[in-house]
N, C-alpha and C. Protein backbone atom coordinates (compact mmCIF):
# COMPACT_ATOMS: atom_id res chain seq x y z
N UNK A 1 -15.80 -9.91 -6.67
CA UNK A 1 -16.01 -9.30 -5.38
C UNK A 1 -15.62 -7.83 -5.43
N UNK A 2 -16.52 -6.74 -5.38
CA UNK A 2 -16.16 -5.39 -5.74
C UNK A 2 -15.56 -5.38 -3.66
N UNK A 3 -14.73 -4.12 -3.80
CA UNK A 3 -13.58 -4.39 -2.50
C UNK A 3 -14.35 -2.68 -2.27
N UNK A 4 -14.05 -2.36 -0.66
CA UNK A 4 -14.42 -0.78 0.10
C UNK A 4 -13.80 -0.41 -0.78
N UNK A 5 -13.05 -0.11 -1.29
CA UNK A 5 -12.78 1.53 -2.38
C UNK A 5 -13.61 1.32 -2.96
N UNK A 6 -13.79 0.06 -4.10
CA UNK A 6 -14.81 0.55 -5.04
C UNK A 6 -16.09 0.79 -5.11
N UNK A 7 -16.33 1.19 -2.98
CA UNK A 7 -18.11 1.07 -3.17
C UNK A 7 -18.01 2.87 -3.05
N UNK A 8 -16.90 3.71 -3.19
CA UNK A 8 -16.53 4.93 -2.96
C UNK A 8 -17.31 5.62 -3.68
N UNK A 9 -18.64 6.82 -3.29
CA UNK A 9 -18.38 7.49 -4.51
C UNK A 9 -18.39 9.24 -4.40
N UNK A 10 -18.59 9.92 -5.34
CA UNK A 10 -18.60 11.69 -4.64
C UNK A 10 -19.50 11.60 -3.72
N UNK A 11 -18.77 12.91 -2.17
CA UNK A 11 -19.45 13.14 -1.39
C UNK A 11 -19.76 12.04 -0.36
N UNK A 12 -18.79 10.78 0.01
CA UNK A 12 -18.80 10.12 1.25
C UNK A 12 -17.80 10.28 1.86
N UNK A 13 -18.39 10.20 3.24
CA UNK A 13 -17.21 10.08 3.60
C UNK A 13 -16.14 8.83 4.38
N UNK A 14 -14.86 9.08 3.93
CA UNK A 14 -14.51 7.91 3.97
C UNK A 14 -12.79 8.20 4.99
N UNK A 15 -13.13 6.68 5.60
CA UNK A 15 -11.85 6.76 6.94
C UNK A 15 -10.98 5.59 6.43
N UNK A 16 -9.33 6.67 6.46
CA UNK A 16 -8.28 5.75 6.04
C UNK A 16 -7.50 5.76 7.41
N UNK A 17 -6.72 4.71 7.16
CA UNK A 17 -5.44 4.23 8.54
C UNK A 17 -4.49 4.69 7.68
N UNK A 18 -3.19 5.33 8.71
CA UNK A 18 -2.08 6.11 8.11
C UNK A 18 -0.67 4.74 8.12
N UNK A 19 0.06 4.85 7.56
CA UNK A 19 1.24 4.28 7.97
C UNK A 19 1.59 3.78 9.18
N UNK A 20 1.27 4.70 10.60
CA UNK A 20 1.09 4.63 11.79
C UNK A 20 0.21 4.27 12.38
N UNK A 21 -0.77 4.05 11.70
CA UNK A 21 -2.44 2.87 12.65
C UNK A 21 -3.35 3.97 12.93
N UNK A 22 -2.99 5.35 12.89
CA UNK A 22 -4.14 6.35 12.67
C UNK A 22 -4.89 6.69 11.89
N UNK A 23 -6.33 7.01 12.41
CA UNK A 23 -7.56 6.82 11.64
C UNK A 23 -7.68 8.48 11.17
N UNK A 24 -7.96 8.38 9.86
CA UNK A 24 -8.34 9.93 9.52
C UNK A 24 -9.93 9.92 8.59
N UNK A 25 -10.74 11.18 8.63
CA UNK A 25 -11.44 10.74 8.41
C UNK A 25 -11.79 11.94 7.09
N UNK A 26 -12.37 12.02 6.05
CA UNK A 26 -12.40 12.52 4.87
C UNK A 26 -13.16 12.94 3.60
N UNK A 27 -14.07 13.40 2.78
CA UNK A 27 -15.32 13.69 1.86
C UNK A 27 -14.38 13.27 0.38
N UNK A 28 -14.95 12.07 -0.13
CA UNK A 28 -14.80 11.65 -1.24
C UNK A 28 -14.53 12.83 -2.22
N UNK A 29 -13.65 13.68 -2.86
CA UNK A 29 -13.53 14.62 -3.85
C UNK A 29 -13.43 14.10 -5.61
N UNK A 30 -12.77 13.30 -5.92
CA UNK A 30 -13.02 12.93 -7.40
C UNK A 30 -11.63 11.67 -7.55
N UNK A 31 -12.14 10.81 -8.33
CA UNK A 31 -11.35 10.06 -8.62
C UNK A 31 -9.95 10.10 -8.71
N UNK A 32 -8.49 9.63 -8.58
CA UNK A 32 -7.31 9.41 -8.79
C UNK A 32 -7.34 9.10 -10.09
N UNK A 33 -5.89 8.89 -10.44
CA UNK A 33 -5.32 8.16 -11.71
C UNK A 33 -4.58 7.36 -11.25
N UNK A 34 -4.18 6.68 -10.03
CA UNK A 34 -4.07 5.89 -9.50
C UNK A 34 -4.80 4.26 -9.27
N UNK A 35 -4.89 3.55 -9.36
CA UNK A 35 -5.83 2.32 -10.14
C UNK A 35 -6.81 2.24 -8.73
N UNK A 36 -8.19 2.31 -8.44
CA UNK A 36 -9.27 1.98 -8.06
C UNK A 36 -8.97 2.57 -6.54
N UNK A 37 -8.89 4.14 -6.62
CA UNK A 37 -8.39 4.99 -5.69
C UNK A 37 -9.03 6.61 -5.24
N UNK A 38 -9.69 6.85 -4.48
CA UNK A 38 -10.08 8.50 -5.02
C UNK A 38 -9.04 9.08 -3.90
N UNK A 39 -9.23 10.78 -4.39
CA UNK A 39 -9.19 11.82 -3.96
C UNK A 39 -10.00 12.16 -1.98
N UNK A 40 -9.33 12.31 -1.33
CA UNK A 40 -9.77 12.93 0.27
C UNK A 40 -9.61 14.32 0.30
N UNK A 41 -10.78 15.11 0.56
CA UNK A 41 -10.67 16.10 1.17
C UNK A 41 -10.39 16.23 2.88
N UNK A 42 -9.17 15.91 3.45
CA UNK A 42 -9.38 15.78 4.85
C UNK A 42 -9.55 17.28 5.64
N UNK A 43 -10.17 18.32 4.86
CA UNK A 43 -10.08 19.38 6.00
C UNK A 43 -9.02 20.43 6.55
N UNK A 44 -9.25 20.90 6.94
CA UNK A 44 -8.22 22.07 7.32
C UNK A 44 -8.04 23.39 6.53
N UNK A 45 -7.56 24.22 6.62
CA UNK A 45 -7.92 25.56 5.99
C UNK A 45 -7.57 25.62 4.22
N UNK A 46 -6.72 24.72 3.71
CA UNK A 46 -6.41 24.43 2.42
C UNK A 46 -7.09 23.64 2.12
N UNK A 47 -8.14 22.47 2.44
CA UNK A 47 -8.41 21.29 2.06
C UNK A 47 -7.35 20.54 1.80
N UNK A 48 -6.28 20.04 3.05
CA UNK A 48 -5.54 18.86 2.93
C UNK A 48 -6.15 17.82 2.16
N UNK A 49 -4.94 17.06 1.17
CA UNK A 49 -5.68 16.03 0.34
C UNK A 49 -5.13 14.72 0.95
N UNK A 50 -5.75 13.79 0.79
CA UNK A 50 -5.10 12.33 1.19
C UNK A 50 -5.63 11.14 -0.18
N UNK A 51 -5.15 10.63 -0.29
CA UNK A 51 -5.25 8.94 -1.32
C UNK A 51 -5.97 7.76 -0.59
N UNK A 52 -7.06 7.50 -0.84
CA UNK A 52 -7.62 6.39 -0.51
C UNK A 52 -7.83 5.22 -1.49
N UNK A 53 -6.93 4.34 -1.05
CA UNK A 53 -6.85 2.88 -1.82
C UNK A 53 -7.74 1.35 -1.22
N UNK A 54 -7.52 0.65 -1.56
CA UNK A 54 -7.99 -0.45 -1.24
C UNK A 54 -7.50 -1.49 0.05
N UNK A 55 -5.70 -0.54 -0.41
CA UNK A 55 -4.79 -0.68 1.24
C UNK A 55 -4.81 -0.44 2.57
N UNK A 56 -6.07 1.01 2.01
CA UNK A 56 -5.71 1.67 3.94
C UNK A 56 -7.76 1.98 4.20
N UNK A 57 -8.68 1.80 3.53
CA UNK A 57 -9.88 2.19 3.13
C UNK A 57 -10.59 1.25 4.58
N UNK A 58 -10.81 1.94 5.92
CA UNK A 58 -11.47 1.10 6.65
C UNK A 58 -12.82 1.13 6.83
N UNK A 59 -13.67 2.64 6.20
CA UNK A 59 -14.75 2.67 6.26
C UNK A 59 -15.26 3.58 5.30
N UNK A 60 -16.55 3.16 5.18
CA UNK A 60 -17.28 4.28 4.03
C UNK A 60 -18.64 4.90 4.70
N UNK A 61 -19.12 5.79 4.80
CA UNK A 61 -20.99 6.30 4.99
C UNK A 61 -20.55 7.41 3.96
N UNK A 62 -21.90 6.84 3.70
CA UNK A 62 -22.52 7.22 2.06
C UNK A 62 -23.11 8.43 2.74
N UNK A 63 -22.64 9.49 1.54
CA UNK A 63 -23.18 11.01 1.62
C UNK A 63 -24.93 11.07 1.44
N UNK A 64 -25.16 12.25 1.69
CA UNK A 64 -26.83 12.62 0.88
C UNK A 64 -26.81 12.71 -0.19
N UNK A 65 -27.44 11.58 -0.96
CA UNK A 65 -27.69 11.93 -2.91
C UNK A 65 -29.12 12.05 -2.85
C-alpha cells in the first residue's frame, strides 16, 4: 500500500497539520534524508522550510507537469 507521502512529487502542493492541529499549506521542493519524507517550501520572504512525513501529510494536488 504506497501511503500520501509517497504519492509526493516536485512541484505539488502539499498540506501538513502542525503539532497544534494547524493546517499549513506548501510546494513540494526535493526530497529529505529523512525516510519517505520531502522538503516544503511554505512561503514567506526566505522560503520557510517545513518536513512532510507520512505523520502529518493530509493532502496532496498534483502540480502542472
Amino acid at each position: 500500500m504506497e501511503t500520501l507521502a509517497g504519492t509526493i512529487q516536485h512541484g505539488d502542493r502539499v498540506t501538513i497539520v502542525d503539532q497544534f492541529g494547524k493546517r499549513h499549506t506548501g510546494r513540494a521542493v526535493m526530497r529529505s534524508s529523512y525516510p519517505n519524507a520531502w522538503v516544503l517550501n511554505m512561503g514567506g520572504r526566505h522560503g520557510t522550510p517545513a518536513l512532510a512525513s507520512d505523520e502529518n501529510v493530509v493532502a496532496v494536488r498534483k502540480g502542472r507537469r
